[in-house]
N, C-alpha and C. Protein backbone atom coordinates (compact mmCIF):
# COMPACT_ATOMS: atom_id res chain seq x y z
N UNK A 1 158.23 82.74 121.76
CA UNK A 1 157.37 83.87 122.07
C UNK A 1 157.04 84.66 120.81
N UNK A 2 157.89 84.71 119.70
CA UNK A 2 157.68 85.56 118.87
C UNK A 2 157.18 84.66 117.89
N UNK A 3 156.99 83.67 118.09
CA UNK A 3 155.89 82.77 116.84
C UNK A 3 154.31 82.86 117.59
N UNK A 4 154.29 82.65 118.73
CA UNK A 4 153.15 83.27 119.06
C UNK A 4 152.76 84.35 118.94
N UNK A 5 153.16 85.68 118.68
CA UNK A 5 153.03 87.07 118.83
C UNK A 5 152.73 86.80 116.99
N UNK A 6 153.50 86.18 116.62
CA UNK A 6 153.36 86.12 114.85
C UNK A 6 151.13 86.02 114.12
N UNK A 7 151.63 84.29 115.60
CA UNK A 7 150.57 83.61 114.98
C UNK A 7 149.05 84.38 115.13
N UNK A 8 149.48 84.97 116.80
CA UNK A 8 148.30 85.91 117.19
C UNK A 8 147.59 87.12 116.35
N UNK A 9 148.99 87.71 115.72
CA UNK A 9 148.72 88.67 114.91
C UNK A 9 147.83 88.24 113.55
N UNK A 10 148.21 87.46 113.26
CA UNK A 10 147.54 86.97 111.96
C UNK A 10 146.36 86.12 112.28
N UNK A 11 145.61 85.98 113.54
CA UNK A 11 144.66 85.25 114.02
C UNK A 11 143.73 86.65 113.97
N UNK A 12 144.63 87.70 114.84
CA UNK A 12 143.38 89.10 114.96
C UNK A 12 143.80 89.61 113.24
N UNK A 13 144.44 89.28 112.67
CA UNK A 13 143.59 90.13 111.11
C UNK A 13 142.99 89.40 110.31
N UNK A 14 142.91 87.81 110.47
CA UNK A 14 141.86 87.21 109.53
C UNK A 14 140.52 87.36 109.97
N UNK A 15 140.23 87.12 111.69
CA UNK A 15 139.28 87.72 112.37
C UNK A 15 139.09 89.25 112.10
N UNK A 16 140.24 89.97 111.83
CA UNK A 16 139.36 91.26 111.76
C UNK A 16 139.06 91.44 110.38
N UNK A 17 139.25 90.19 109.34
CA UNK A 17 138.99 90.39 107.62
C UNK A 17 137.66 90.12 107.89
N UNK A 18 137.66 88.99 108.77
CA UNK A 18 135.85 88.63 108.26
C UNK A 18 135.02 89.09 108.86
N UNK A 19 135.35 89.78 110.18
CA UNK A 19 134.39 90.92 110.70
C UNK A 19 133.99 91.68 109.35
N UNK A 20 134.98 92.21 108.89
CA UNK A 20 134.97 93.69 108.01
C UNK A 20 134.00 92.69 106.73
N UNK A 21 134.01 91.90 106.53
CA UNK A 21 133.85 91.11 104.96
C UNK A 21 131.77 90.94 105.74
N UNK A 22 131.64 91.15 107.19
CA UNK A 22 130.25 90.32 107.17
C UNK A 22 129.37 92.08 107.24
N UNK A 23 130.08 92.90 107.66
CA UNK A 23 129.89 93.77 107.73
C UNK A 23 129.39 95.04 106.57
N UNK A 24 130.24 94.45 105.60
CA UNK A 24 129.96 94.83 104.66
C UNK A 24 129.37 94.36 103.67
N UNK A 25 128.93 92.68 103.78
CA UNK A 25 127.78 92.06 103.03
C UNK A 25 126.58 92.49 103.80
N UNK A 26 126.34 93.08 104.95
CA UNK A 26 125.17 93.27 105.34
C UNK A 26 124.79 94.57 105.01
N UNK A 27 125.55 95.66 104.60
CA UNK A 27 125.29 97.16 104.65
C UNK A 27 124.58 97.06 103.41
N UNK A 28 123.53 98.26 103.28
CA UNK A 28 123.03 98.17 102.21
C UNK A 28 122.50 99.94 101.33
N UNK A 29 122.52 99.44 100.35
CA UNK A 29 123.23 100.87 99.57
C UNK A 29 121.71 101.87 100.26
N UNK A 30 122.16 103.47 100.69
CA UNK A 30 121.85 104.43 100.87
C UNK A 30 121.53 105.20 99.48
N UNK A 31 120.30 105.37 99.34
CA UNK A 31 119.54 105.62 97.96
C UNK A 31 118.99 107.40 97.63
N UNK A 32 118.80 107.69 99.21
CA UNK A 32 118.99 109.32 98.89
C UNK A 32 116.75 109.61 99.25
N UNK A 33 116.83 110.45 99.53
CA UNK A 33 115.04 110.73 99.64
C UNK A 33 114.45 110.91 98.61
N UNK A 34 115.26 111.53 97.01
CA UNK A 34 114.97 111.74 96.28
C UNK A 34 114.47 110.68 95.31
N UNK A 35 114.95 109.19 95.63
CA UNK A 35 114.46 108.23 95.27
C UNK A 35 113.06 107.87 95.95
N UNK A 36 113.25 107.53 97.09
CA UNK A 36 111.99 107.75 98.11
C UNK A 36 111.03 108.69 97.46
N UNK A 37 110.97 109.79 97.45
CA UNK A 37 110.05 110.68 96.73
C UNK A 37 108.90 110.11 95.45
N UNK A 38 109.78 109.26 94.77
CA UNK A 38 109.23 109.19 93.87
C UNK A 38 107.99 108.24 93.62
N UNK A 39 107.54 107.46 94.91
CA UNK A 39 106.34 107.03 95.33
C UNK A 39 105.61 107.48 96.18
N UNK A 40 106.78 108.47 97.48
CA UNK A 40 106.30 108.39 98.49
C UNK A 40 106.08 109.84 98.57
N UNK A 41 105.39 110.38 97.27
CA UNK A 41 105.16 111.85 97.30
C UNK A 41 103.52 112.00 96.83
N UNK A 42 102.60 111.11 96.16
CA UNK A 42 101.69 111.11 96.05
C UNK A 42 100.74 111.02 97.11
N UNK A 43 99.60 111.53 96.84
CA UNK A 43 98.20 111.40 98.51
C UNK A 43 97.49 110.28 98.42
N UNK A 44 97.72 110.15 97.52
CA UNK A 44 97.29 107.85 97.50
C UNK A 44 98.39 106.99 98.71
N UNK A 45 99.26 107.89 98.20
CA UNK A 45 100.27 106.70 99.40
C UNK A 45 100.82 107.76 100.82
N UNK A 46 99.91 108.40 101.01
CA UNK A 46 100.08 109.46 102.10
C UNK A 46 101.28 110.68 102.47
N UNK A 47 101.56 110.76 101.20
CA UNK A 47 102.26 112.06 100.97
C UNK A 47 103.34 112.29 101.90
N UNK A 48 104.17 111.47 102.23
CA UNK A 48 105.22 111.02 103.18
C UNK A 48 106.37 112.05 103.06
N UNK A 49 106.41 112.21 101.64
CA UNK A 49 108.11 112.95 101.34
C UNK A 49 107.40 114.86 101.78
N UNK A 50 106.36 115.10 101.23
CA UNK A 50 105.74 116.15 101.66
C UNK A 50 106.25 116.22 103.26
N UNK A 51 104.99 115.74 103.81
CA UNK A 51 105.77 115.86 105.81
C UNK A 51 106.59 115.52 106.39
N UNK A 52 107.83 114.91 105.65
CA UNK A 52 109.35 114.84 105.70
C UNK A 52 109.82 116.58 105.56
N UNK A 53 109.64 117.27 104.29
CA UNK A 53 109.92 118.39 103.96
C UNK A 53 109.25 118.99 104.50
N UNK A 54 108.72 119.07 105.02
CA UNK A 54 107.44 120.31 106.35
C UNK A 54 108.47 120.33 107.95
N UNK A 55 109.18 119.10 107.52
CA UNK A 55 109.16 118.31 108.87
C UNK A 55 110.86 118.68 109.67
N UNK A 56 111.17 118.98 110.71
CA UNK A 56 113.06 119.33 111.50
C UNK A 56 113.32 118.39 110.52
N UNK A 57 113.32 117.33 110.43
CA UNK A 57 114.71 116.77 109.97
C UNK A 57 115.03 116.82 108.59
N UNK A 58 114.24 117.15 107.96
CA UNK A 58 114.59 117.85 106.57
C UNK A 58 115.42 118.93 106.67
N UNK A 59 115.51 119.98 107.34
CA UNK A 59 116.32 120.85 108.00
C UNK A 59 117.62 120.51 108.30
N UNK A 60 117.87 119.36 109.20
CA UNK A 60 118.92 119.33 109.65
C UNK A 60 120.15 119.69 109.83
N UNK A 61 120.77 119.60 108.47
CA UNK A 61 121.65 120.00 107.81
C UNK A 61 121.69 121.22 107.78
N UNK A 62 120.77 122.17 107.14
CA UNK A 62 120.74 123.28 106.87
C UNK A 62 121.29 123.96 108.58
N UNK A 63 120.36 123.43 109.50
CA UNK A 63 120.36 124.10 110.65
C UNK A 63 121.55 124.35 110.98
N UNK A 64 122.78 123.55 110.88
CA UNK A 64 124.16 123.67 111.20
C UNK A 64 124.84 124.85 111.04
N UNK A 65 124.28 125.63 109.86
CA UNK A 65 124.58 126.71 109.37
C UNK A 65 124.03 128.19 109.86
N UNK A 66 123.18 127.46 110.84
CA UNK A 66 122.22 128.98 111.55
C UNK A 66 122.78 129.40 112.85
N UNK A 67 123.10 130.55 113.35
CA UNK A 67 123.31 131.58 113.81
C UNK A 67 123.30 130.52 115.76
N UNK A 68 122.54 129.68 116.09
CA UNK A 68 122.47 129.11 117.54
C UNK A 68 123.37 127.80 116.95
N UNK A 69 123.56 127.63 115.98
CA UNK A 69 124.24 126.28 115.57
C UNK A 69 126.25 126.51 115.55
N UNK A 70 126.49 127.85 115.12
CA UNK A 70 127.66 128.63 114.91
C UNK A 70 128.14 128.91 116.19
N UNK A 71 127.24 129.46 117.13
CA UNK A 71 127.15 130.01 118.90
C UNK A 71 127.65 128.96 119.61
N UNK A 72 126.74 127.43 119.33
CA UNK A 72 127.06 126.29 120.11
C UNK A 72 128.29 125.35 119.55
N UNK A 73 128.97 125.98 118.64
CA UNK A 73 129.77 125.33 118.12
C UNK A 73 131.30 125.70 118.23
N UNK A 74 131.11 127.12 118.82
CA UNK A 74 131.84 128.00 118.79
C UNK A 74 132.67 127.66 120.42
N UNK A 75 131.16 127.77 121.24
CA UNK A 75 131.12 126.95 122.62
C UNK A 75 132.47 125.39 122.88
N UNK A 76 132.40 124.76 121.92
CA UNK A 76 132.91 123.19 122.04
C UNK A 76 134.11 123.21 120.92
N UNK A 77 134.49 124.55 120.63
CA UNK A 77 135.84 124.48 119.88
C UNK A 77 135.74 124.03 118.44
N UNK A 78 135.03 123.75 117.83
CA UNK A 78 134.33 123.33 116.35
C UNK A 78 134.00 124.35 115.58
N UNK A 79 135.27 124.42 114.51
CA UNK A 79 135.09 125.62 113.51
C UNK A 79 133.82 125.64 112.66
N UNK A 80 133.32 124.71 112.00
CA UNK A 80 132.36 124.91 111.00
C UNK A 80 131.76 123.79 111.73
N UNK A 81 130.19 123.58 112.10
CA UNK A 81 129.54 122.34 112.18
C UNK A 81 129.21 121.57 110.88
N UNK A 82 129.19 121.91 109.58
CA UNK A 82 128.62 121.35 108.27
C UNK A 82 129.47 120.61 107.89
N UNK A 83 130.84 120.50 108.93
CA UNK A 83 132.03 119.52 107.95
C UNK A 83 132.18 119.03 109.53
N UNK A 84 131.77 118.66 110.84
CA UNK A 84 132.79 117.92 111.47
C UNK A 84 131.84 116.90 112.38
N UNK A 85 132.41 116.32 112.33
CA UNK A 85 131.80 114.37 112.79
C UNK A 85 130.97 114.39 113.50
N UNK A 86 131.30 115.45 114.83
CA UNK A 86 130.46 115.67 115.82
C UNK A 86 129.30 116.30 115.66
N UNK A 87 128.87 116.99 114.50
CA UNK A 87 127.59 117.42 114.38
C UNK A 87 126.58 116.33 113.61
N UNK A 88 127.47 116.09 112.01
CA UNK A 88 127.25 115.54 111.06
C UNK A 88 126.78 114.29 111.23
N UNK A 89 127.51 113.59 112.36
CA UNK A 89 126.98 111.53 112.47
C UNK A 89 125.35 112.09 112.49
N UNK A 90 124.60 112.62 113.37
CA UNK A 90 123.26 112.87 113.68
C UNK A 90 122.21 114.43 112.89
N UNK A 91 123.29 115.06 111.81
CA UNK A 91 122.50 115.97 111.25
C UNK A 91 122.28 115.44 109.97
N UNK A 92 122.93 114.87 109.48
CA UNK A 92 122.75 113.64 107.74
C UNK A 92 122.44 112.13 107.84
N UNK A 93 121.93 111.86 107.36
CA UNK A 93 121.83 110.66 106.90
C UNK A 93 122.93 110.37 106.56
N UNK A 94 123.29 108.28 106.75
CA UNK A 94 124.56 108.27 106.18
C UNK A 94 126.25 108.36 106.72
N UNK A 95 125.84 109.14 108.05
CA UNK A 95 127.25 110.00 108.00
C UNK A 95 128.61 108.90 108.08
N UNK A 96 129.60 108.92 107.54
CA UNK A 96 130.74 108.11 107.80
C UNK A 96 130.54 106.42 106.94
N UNK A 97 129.51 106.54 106.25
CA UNK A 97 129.35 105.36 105.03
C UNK A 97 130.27 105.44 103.93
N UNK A 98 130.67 104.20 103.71
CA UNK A 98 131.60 104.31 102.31
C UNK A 98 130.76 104.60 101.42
N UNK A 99 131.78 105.94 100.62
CA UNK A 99 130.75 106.10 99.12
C UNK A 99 130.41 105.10 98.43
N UNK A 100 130.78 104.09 98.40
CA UNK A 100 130.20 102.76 97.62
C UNK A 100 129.35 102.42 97.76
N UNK A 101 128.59 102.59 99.38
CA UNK A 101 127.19 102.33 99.82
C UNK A 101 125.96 103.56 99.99
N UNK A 102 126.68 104.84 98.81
CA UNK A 102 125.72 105.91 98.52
C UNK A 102 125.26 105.61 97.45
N UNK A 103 124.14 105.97 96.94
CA UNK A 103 123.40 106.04 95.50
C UNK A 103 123.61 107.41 94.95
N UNK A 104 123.19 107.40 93.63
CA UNK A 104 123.31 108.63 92.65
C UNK A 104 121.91 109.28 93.45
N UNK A 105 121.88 109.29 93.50
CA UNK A 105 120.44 110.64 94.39
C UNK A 105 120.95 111.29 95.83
N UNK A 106 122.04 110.10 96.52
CA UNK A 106 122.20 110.43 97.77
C UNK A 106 122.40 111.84 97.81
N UNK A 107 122.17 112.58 98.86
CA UNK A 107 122.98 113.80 99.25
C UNK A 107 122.98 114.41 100.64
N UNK A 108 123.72 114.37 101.09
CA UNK A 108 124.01 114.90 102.87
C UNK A 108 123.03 116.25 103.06
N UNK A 109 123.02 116.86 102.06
CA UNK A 109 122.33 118.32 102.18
C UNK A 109 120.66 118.16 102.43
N UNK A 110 120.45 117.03 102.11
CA UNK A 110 119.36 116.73 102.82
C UNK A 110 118.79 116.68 103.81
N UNK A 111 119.58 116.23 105.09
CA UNK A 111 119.58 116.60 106.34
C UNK A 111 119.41 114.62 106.15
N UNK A 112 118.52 114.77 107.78
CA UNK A 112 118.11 113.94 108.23
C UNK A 112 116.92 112.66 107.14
N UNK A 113 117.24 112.20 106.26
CA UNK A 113 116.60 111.57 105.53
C UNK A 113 115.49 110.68 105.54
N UNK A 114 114.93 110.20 105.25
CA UNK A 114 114.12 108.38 105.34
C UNK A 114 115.22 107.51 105.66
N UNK A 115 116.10 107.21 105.00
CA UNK A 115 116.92 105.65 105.19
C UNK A 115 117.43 106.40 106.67
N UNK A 116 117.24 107.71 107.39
CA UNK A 116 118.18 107.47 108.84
C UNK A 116 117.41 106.81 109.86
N UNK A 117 115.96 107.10 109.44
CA UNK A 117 114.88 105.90 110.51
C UNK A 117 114.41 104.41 109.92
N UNK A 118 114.47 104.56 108.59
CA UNK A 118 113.67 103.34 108.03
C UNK A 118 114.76 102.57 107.44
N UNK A 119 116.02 103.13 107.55
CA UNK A 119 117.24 101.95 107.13
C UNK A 119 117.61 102.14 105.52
N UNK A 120 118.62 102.04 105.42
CA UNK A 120 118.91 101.84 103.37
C UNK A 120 118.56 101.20 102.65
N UNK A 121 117.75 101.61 101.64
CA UNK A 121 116.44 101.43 100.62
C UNK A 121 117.12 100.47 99.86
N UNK A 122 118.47 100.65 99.59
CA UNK A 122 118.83 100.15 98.31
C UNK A 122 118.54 98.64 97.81
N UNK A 123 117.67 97.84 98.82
CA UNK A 123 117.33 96.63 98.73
C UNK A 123 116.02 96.50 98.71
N UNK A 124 114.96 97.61 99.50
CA UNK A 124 113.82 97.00 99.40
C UNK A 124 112.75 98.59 98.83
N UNK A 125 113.56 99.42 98.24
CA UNK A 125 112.80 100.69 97.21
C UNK A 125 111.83 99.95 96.30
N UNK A 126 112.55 99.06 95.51
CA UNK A 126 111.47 98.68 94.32
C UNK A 126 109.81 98.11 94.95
N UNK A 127 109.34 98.72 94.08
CA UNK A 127 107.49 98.10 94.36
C UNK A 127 107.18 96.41 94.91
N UNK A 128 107.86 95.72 94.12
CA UNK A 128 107.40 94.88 94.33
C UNK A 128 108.08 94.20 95.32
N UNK A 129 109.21 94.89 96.06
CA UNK A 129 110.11 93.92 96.98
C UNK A 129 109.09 94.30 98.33
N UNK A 130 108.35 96.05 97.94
CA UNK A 130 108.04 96.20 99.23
C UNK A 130 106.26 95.52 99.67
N UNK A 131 106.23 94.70 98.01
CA UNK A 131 104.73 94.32 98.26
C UNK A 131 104.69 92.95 98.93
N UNK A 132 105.68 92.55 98.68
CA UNK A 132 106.47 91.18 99.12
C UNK A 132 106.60 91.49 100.82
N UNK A 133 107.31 92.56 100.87
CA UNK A 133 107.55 92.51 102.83
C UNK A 133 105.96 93.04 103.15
N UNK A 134 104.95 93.79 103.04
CA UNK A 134 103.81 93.97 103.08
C UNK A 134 103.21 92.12 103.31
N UNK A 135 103.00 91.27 102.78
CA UNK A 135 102.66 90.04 102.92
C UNK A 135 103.12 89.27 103.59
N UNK A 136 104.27 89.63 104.12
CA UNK A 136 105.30 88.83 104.74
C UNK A 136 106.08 87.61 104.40
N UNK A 137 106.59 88.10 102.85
CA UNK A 137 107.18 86.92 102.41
C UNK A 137 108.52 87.15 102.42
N UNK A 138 108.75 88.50 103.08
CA UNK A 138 110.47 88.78 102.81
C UNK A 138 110.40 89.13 104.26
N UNK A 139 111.40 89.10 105.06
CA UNK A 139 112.03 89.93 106.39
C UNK A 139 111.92 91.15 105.80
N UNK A 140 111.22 91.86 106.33
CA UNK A 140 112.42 93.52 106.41
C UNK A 140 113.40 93.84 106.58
N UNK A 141 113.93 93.48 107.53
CA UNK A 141 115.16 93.54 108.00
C UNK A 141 116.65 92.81 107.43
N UNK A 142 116.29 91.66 106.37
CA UNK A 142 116.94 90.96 105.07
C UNK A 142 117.41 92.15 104.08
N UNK A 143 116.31 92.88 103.64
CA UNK A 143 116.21 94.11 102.63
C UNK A 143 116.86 95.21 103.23
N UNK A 144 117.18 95.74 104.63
CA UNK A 144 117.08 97.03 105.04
C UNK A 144 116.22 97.64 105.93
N UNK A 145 115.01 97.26 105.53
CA UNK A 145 114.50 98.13 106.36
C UNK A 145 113.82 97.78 107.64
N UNK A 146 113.76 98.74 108.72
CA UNK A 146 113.73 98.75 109.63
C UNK A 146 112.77 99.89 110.28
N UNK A 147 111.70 99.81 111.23
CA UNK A 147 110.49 100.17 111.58
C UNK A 147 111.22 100.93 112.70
N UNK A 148 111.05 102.17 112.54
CA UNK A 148 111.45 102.83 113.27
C UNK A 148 111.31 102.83 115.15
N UNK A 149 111.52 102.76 115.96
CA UNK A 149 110.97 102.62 117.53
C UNK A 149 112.32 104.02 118.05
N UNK A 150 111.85 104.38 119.49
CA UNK A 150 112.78 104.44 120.58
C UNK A 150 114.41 104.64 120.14
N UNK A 151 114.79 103.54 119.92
CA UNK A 151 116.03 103.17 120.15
C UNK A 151 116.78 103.61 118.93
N UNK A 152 115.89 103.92 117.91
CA UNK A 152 116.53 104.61 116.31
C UNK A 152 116.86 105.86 116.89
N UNK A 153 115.36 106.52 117.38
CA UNK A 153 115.57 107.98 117.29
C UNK A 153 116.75 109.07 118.47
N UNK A 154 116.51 107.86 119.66
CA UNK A 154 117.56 108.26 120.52
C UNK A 154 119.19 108.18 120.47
N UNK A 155 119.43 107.44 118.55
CA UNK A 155 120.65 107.00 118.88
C UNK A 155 121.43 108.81 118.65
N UNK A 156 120.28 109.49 118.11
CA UNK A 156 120.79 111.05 117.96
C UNK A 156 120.26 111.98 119.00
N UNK A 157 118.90 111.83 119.22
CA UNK A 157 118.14 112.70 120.53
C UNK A 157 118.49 111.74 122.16
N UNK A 158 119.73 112.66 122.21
CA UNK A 158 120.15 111.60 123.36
C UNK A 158 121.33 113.01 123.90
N UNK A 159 121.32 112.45 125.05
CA UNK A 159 122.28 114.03 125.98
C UNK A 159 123.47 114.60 125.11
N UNK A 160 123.91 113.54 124.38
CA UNK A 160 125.31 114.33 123.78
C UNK A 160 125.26 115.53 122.93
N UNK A 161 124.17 114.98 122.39
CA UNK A 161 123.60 116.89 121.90
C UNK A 161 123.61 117.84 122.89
N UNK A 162 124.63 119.08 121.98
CA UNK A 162 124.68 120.04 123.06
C UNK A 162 123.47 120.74 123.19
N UNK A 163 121.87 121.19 122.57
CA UNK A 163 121.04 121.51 122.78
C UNK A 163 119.93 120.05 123.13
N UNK A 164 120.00 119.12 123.90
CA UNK A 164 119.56 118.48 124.21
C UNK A 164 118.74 119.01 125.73
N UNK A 165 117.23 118.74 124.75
CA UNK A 165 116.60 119.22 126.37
C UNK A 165 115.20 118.22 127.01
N UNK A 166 115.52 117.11 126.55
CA UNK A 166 114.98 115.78 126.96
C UNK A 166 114.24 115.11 125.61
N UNK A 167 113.71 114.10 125.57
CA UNK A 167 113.32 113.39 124.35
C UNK A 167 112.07 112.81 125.10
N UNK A 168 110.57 112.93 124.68
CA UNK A 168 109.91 112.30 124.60
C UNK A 168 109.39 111.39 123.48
N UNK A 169 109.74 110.29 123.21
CA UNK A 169 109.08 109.34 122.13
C UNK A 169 108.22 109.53 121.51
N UNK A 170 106.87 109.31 122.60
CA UNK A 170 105.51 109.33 121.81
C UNK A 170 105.30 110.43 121.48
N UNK A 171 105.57 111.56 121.76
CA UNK A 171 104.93 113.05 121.99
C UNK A 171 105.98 113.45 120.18
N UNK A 172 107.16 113.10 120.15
CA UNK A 172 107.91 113.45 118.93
C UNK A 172 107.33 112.13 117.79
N UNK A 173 107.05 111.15 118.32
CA UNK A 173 106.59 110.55 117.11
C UNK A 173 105.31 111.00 116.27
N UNK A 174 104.31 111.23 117.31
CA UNK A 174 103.34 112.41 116.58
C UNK A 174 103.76 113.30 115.86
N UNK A 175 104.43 113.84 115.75
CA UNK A 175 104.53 115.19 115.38
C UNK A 175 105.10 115.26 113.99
N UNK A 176 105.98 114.06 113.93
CA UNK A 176 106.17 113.74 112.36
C UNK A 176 105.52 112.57 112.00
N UNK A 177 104.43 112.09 112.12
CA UNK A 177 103.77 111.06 111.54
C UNK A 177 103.68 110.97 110.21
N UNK A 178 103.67 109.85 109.22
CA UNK A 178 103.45 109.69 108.26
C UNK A 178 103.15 108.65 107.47
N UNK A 179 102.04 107.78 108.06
CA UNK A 179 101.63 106.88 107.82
C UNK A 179 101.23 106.64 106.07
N UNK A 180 101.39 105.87 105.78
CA UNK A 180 100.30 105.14 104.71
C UNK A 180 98.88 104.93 104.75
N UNK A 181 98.01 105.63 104.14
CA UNK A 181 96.62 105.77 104.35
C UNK A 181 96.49 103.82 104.14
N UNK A 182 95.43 103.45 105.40
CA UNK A 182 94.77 101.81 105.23
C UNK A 182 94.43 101.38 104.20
N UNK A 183 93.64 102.38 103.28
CA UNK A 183 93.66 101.48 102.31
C UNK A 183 94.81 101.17 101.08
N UNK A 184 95.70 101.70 100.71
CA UNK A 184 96.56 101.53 100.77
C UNK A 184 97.87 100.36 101.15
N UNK A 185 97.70 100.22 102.69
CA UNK A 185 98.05 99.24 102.99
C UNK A 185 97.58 98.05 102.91
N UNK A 186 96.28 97.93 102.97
CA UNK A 186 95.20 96.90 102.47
C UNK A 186 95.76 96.67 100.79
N UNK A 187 95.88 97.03 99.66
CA UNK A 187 95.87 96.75 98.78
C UNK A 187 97.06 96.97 98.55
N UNK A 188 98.18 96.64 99.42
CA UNK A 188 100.13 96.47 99.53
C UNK A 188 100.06 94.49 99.87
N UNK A 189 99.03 94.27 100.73
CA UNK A 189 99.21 93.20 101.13
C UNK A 189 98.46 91.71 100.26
N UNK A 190 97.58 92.82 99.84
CA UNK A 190 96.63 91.38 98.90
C UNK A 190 97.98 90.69 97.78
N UNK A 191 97.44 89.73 97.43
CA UNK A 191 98.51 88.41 96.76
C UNK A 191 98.22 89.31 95.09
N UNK A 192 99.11 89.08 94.57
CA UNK A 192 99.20 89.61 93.09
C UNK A 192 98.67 88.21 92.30
């Protein structure tokens, strides 16, 4: 009995090595908005980081610190919201990532970032990786990134928020739009 209990044990930790080992070849480094910015701030490429910063989830973070954020926190026994799990998984980008998979730009104080809808840059930021997924010669989803729908935005606008007062999709996807002007995208996709 106790060579089985041995063998079992060491069956669930090589299984749980290579869980952890596939898991972590797939994660991909978190680069920060401030990297993002640095294309995605011009009106040629539709001024994205602009209506990010216009936009709640640029806030996010900050909000933790305001006066209905302190009230509702106060409510659920949670001394500070800016340091505890339960606010933080859904007010930062990032939250609970090994620093190894942050970049030098990252920063929580950012709030709600780009890589928390469009996935971690750290594979497909550079120009030409993203002129490559534009043509369709790379997955997106190989690189990181990931097209936001539904199922991103609800993994935070969803009842467990204690100010949760329903989520409409389409009606919130408007509202932070930030497309890439067509032409633009037209001249992302032509062959180099």
């Amino acid at each position: 009995m106790k060579r089985y209990g041995i063998f079992t044990l060491i069956l669930l930790f090589l299984t749980g090595a290579s869980i952890f080992a596939q898991k972590s070849e797939a994660q991909h480094k978190f680069m920060g908005v401030k990297k993002c910015k640095t294309c995605h701030k011009k009106p040629v490429q539709g001024e994205q980081y602009k209506k990010w910063l216009d936009g709640p989830h640029a806030k996010a973070y900050k909000t933790l610190a305001g006066e209905k954020a302190l009230k509702i926190s106060k409510e659920k026994g949670i001394d500070n919201p800016q340091t505890s799990e339960k606010c933080l998984k859904c007010h930062v980008t990032a939250f609970g990532v090994d620093a190894a998979f942050l970049g030098k730009k990252y920063d929580m104080k950012d709030g709600v970032g780009c890589e928390s809808c469009h996935g971690a840059g750290g594979d497909y930021y550079k120009k030409k990786t993203m002129k490559a997924i534009a043509r369709g010669e790379i997955e997106p989803a190989s690189k990181g990134l990931t097209l936001p729908d539904e199922k991103v935005c609800t993994r935070c606008h969803n009842d467990e928020s204690p100010s949760f007062k329903g989520f409409d999709f389409e009606e919130a996807k408007e509202k932070i739009a930030h497309p890439m002007p067509a032409e633009r995208k037209a001249k992302y996709k032509k062959a180099e």
